[in-house]
C-alpha atoms as a PDB file:
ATOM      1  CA  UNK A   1       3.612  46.711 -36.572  1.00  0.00           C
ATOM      2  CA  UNK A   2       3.608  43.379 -34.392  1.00  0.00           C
ATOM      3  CA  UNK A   3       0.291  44.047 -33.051  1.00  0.00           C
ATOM      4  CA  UNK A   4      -0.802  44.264 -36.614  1.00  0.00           C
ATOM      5  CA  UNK A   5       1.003  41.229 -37.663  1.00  0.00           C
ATOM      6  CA  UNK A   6      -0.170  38.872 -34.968  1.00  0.00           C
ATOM      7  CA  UNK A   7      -3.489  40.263 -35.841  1.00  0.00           C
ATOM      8  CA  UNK A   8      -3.109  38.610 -39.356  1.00  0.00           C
ATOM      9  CA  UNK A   9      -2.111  35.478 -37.583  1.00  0.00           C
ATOM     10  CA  UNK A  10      -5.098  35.323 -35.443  1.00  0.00           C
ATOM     11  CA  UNK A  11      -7.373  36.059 -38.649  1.00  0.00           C
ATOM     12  CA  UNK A  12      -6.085  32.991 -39.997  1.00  0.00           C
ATOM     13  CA  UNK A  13      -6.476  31.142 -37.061  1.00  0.00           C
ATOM     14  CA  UNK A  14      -9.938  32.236 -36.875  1.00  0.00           C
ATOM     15  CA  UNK A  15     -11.036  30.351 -40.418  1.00  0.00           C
ATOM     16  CA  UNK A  16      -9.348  26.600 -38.147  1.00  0.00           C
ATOM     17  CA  UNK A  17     -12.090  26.849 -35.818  1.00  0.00           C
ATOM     18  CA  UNK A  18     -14.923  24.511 -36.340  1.00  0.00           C
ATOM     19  CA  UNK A  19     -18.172  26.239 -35.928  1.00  0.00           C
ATOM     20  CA  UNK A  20     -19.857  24.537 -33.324  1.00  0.00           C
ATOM     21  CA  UNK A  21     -16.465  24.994 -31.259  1.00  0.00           C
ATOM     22  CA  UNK A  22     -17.419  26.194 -28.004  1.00  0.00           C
ATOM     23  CA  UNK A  23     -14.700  28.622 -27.379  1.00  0.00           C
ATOM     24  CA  UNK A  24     -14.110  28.608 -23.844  1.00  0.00           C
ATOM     25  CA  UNK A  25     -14.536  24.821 -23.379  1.00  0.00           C
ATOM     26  CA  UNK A  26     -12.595  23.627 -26.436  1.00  0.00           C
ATOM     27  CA  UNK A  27      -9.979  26.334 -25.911  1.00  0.00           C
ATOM     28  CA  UNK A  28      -9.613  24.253 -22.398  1.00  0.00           C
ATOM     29  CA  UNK A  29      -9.300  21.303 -24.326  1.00  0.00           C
ATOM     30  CA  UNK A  30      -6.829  22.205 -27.228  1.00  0.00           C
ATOM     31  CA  UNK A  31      -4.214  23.585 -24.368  1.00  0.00           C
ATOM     32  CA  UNK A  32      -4.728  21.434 -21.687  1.00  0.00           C
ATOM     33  CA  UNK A  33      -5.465  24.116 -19.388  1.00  0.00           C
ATOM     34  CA  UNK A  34      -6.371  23.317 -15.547  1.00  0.00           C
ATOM     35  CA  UNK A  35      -6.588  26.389 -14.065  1.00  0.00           C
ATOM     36  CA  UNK A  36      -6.142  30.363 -14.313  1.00  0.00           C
ATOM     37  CA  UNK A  37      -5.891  33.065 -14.847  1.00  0.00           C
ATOM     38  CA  UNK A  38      -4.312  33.026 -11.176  1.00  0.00           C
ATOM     39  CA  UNK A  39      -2.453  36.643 -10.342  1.00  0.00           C
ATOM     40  CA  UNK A  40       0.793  36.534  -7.639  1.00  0.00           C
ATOM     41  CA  UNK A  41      -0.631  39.751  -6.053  1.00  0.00           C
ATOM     42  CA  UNK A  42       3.410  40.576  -5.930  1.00  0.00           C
ATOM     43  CA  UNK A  43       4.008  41.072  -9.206  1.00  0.00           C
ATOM     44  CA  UNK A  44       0.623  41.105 -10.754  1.00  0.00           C
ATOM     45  CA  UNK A  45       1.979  38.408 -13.402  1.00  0.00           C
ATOM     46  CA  UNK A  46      -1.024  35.664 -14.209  1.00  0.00           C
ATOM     47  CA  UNK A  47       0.147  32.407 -14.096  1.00  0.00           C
ATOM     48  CA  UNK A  48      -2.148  29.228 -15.685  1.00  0.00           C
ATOM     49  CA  UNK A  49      -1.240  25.506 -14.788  1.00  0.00           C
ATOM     50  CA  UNK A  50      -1.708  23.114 -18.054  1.00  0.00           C
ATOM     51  CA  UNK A  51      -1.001  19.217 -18.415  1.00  0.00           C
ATOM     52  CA  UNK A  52      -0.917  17.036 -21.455  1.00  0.00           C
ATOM     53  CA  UNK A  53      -4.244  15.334 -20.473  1.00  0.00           C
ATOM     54  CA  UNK A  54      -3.709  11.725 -20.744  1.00  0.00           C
ATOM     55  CA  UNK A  55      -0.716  11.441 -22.877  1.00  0.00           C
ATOM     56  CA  UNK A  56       3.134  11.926 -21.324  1.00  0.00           C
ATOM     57  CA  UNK A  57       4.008  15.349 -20.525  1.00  0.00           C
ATOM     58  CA  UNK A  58       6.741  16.857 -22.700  1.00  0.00           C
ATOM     59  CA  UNK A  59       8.537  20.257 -21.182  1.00  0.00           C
ATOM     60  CA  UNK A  60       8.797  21.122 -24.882  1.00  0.00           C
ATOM     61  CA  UNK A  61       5.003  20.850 -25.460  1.00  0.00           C
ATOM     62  CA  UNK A  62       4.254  22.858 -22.538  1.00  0.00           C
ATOM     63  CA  UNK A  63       6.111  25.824 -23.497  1.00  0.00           C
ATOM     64  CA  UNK A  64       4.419  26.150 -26.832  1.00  0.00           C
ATOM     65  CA  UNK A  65       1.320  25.930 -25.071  1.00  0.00           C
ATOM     66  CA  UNK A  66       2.206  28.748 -22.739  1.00  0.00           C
ATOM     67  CA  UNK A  67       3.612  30.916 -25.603  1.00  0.00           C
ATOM     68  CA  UNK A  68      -0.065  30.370 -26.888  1.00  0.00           C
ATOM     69  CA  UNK A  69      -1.316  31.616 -24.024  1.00  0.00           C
ATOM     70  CA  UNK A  70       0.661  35.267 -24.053  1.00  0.00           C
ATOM     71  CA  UNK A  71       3.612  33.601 -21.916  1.00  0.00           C
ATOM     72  CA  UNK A  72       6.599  30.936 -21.119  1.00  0.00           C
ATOM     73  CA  UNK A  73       6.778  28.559 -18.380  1.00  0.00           C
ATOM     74  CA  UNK A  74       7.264  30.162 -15.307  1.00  0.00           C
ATOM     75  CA  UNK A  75      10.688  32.353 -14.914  1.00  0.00           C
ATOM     76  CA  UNK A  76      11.276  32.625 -11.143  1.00  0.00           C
ATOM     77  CA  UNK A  77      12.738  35.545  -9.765  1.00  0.00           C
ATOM     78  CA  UNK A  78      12.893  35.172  -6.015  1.00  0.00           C
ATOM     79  CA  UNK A  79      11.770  33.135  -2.904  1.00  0.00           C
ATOM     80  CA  UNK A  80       8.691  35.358  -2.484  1.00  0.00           C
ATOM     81  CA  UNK A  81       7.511  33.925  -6.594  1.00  0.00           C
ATOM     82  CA  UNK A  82       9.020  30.642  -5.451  1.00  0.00           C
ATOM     83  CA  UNK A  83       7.282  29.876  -2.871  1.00  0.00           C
ATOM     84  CA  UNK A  84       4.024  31.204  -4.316  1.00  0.00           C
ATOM     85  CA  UNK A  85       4.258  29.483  -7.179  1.00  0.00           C
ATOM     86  CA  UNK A  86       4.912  26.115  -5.307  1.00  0.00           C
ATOM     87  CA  UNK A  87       2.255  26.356  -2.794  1.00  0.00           C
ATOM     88  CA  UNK A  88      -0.669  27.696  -4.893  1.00  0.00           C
ATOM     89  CA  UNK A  89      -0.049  25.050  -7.804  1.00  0.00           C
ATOM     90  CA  UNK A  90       1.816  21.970  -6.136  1.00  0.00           C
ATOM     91  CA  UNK A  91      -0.582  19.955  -4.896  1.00  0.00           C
ATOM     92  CA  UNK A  92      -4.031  21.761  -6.980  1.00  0.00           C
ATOM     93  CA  UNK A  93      -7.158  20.998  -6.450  1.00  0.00           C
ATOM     94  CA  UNK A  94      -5.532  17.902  -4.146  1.00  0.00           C
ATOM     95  CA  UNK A  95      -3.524  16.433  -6.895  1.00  0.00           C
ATOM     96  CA  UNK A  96       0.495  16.174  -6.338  1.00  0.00           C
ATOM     97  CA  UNK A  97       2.187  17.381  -9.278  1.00  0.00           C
ATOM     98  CA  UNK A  98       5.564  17.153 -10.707  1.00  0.00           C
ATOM     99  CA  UNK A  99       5.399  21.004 -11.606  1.00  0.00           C
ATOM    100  CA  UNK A 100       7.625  22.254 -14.818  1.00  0.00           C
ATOM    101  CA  UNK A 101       9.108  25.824 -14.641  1.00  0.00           C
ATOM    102  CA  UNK A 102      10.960  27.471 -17.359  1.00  0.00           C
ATOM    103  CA  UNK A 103      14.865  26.871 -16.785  1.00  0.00           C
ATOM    104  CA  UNK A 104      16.781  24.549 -19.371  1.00  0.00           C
ATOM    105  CA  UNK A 105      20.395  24.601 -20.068  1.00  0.00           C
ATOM    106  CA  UNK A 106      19.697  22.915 -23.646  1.00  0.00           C
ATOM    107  CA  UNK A 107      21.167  25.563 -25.491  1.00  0.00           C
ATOM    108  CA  UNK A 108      25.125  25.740 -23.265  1.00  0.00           C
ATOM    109  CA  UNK A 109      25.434  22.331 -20.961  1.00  0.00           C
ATOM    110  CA  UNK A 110      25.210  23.361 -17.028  1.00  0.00           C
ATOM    111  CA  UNK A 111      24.652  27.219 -18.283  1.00  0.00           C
ATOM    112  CA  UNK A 112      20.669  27.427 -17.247  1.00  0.00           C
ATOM    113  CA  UNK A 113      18.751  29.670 -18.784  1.00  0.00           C
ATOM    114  CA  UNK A 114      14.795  31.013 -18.499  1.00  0.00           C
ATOM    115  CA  UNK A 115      13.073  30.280 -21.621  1.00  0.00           C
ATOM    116  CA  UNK A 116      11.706  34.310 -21.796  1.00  0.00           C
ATOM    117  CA  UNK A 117      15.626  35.291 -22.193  1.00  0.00           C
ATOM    118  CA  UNK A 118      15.679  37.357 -18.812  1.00  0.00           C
ATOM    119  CA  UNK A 119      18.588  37.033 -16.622  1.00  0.00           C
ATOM    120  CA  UNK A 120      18.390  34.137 -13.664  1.00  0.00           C
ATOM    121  CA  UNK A 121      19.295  36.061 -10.631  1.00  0.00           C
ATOM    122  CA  UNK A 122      17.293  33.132  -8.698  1.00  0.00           C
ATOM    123  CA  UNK A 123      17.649  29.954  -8.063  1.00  0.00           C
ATOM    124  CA  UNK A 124      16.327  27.040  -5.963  1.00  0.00           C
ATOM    125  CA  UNK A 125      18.014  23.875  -6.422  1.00  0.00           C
ATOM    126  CA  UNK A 126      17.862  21.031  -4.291  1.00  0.00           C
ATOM    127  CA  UNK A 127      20.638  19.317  -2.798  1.00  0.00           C
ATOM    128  CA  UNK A 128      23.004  18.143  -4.986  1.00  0.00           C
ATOM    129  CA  UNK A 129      20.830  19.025  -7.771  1.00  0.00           C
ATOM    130  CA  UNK A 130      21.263  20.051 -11.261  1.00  0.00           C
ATOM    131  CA  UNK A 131      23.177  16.755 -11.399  1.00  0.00           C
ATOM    132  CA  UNK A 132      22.401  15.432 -14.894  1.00  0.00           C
ATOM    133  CA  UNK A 133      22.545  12.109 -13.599  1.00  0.00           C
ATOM    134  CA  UNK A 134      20.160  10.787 -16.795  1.00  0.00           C
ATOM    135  CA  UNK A 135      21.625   8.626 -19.274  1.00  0.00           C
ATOM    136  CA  UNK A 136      20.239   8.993 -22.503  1.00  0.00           C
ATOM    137  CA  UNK A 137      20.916  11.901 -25.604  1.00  0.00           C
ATOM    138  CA  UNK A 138      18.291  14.005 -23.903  1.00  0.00           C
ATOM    139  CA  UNK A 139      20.367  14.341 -20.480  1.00  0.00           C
ATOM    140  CA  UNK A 140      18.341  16.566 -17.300  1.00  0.00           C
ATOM    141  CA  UNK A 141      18.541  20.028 -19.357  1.00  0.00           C
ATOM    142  CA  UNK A 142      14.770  20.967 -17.725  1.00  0.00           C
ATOM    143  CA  UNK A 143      13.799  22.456 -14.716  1.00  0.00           C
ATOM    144  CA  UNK A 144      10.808  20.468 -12.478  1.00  0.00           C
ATOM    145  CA  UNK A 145      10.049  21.501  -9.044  1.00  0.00           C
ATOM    146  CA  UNK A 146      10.372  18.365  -6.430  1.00  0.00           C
ATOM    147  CA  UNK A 147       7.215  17.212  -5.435  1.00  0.00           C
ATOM    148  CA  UNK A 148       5.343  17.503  -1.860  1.00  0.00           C
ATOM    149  CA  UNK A 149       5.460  13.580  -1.220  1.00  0.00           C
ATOM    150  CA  UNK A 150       9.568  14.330  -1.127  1.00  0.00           C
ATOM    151  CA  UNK A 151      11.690  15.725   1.299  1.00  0.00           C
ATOM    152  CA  UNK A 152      13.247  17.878  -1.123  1.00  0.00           C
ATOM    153  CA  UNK A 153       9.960  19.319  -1.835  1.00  0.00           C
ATOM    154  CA  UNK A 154       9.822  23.047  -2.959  1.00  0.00           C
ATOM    155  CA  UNK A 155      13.468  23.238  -4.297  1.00  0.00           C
ATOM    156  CA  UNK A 156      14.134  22.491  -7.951  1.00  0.00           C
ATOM    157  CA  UNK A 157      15.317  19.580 -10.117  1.00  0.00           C
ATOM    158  CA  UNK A 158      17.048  18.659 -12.970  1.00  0.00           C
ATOM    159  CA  UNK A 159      15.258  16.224 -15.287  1.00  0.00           C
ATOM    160  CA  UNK A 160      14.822  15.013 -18.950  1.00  0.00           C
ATOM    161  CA  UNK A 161      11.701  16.600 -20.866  1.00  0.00           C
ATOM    162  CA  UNK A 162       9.184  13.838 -20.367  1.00  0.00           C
ATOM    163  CA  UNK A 163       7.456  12.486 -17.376  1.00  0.00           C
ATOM    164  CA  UNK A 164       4.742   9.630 -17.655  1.00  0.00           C
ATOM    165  CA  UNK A 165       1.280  11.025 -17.350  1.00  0.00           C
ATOM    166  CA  UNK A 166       1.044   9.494 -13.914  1.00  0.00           C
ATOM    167  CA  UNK A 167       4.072   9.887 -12.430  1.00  0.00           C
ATOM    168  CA  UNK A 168       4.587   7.615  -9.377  1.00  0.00           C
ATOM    169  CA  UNK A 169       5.529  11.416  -7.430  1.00  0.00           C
ATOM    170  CA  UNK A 170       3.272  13.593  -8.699  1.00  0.00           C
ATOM    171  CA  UNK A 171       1.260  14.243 -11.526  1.00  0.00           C
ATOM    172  CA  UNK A 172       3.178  16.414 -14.207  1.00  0.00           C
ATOM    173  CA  UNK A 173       2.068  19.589 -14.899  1.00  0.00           C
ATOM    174  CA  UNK A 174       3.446  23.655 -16.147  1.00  0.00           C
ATOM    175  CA  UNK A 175       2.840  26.622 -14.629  1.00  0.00           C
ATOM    176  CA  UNK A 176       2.580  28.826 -16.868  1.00  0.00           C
ATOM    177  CA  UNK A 177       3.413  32.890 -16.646  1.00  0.00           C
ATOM    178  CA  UNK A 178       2.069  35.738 -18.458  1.00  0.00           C
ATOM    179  CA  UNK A 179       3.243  39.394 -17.854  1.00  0.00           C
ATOM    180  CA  UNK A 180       0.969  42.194 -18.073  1.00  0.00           C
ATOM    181  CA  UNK A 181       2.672  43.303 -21.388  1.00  0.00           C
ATOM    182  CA  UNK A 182       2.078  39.976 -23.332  1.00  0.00           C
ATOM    183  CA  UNK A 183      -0.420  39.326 -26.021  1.00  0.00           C
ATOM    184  CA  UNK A 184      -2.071  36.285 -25.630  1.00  0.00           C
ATOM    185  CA  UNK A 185      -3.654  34.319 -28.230  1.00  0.00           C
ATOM    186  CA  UNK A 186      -7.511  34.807 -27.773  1.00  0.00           C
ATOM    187  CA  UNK A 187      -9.484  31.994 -26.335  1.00  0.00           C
ATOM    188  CA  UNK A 188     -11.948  31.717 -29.281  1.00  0.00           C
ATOM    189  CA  UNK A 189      -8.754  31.144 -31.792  1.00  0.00           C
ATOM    190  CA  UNK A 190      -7.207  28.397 -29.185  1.00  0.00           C
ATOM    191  CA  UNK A 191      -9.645  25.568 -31.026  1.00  0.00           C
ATOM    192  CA  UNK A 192      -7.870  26.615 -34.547  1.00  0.00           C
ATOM    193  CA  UNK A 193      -4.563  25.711 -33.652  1.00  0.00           C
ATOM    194  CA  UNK A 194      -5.594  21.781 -33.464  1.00  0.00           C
ATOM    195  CA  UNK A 195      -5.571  22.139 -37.078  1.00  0.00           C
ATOM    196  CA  UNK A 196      -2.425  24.345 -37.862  1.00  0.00           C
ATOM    197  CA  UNK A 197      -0.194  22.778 -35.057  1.00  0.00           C
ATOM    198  CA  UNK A 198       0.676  23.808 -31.727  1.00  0.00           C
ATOM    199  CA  UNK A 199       4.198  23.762 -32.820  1.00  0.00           C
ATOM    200  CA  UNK A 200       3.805  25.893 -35.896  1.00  0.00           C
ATOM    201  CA  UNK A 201       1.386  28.375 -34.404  1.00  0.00           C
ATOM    202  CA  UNK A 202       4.010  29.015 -31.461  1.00  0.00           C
ATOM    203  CA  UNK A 203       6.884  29.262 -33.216  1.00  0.00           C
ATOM    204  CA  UNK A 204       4.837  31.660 -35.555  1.00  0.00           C
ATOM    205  CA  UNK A 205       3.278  34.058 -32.370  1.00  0.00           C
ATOM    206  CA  UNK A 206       7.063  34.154 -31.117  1.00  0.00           C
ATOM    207  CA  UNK A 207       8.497  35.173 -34.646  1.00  0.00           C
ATOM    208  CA  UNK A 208       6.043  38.002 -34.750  1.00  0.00           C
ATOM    209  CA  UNK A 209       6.697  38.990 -31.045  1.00  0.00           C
ATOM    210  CA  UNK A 210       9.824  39.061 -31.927  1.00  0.00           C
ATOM    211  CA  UNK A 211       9.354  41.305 -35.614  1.00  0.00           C
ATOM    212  CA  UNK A 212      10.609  38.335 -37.267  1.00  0.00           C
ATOM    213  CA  UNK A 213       9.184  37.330 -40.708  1.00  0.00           C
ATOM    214  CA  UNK A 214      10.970  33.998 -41.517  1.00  0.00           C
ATOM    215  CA  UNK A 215       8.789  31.509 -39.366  1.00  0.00           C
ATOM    216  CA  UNK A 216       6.933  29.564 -42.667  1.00  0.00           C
END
């Protein structure tokens, strides 16, 4: 029955895209995406790294894109994935990046949870870190890796949800991860959901993953 219903979601997607779209190129565009499918040869997850192009990166943003692309932002489940994760994507294709993973403690203050709703029986925080040291209504609720050009580099931070697009430390970026049980929103649709709305289109692929109905 979800299958079915997501298929109906994807129909209607289909009818967005312009057609001239080039789907692999624009479907680049629309999400931003750098690179991937990469697969951690330990778990035989795929993992993508996206950006917001030129415009401020926004943890929020990110994880709609990566529910669009069959996933979340990365849930990290030991050093092995850790240090994987942060060495194939850190500093990609010679860039250093700010890297966004998929811990937040929006929902409970200082209670961090992955955004796929699996346990955290992982974690690598830096020293001292989460602090939420931020002052502002937002607070540090999201999870950033430090960057190489710091000597905390590889362990995690705590940090509000938007970073500058060129970030002084690294340039900000998600890795995304998909499981070999997701279903990913085809490449040739990825065009169609400039028109409906990254935010509606996730929310609506997670209501039907999730064989909910109420997502209009």
């Amino acid at each position: 029955m979800k299958r079915s219903l997501i298929s109906v979601l994807f129909a209607v997607l289909a009818t967005q895209v312009p057609a001239n779209a080039g789907a692999v190129p624009a479907a680049l565009d629309a999400l931003h995406v750098i690179a991937g499918p990469i697969t951690n040869p330990a778990n035989a997850h795929d993992y993508y790294l996206i950006d917001a192009g030129e415009n401020d990166f926004d943890w929020r943003d990110a994880e709609q894109k990566a529910i669009l692309l069959g996933g979340h932002l990365a849930s990290i489940n030991d050093a092995a994935e850790n240090e994987w994760v942060y060495s194939t994507f850190s500093n990609f294709a010679g860039i250093d990046r700010t890297l966004a993973i998929g811990l937040t403690d929006t929902a409970l203050e200082n209670h961090f949870q992955w955004s796929t709703g699996e346990p955290v029986t992982f974690t690598a925080w830096g020293a001292g870190e989460p602090n939420n040291l931020e002052v502002g209504p937002e607070g540090q609720d999201y999870a950033f890796f430090f960057q190489p050009t710091t000597t905390l580099r590889g362990t995690w931070d705590d940090a509000g949800p938007i970073f500058e697009a060129n970030f002084y430390l690294g340039k900000p970026a998600g890795v995304v991860e998909v499981t070999a049980s997701a279903i990913p929103l085809p490449p040739a649709l990825w065009p169609g959901v400039a028109t409906l709305g990254i935010a509606w289109v996730a929310r609506a692929v997670t209501s039907l993953r999730r064989g909910i109905k109420g997502y209009v």
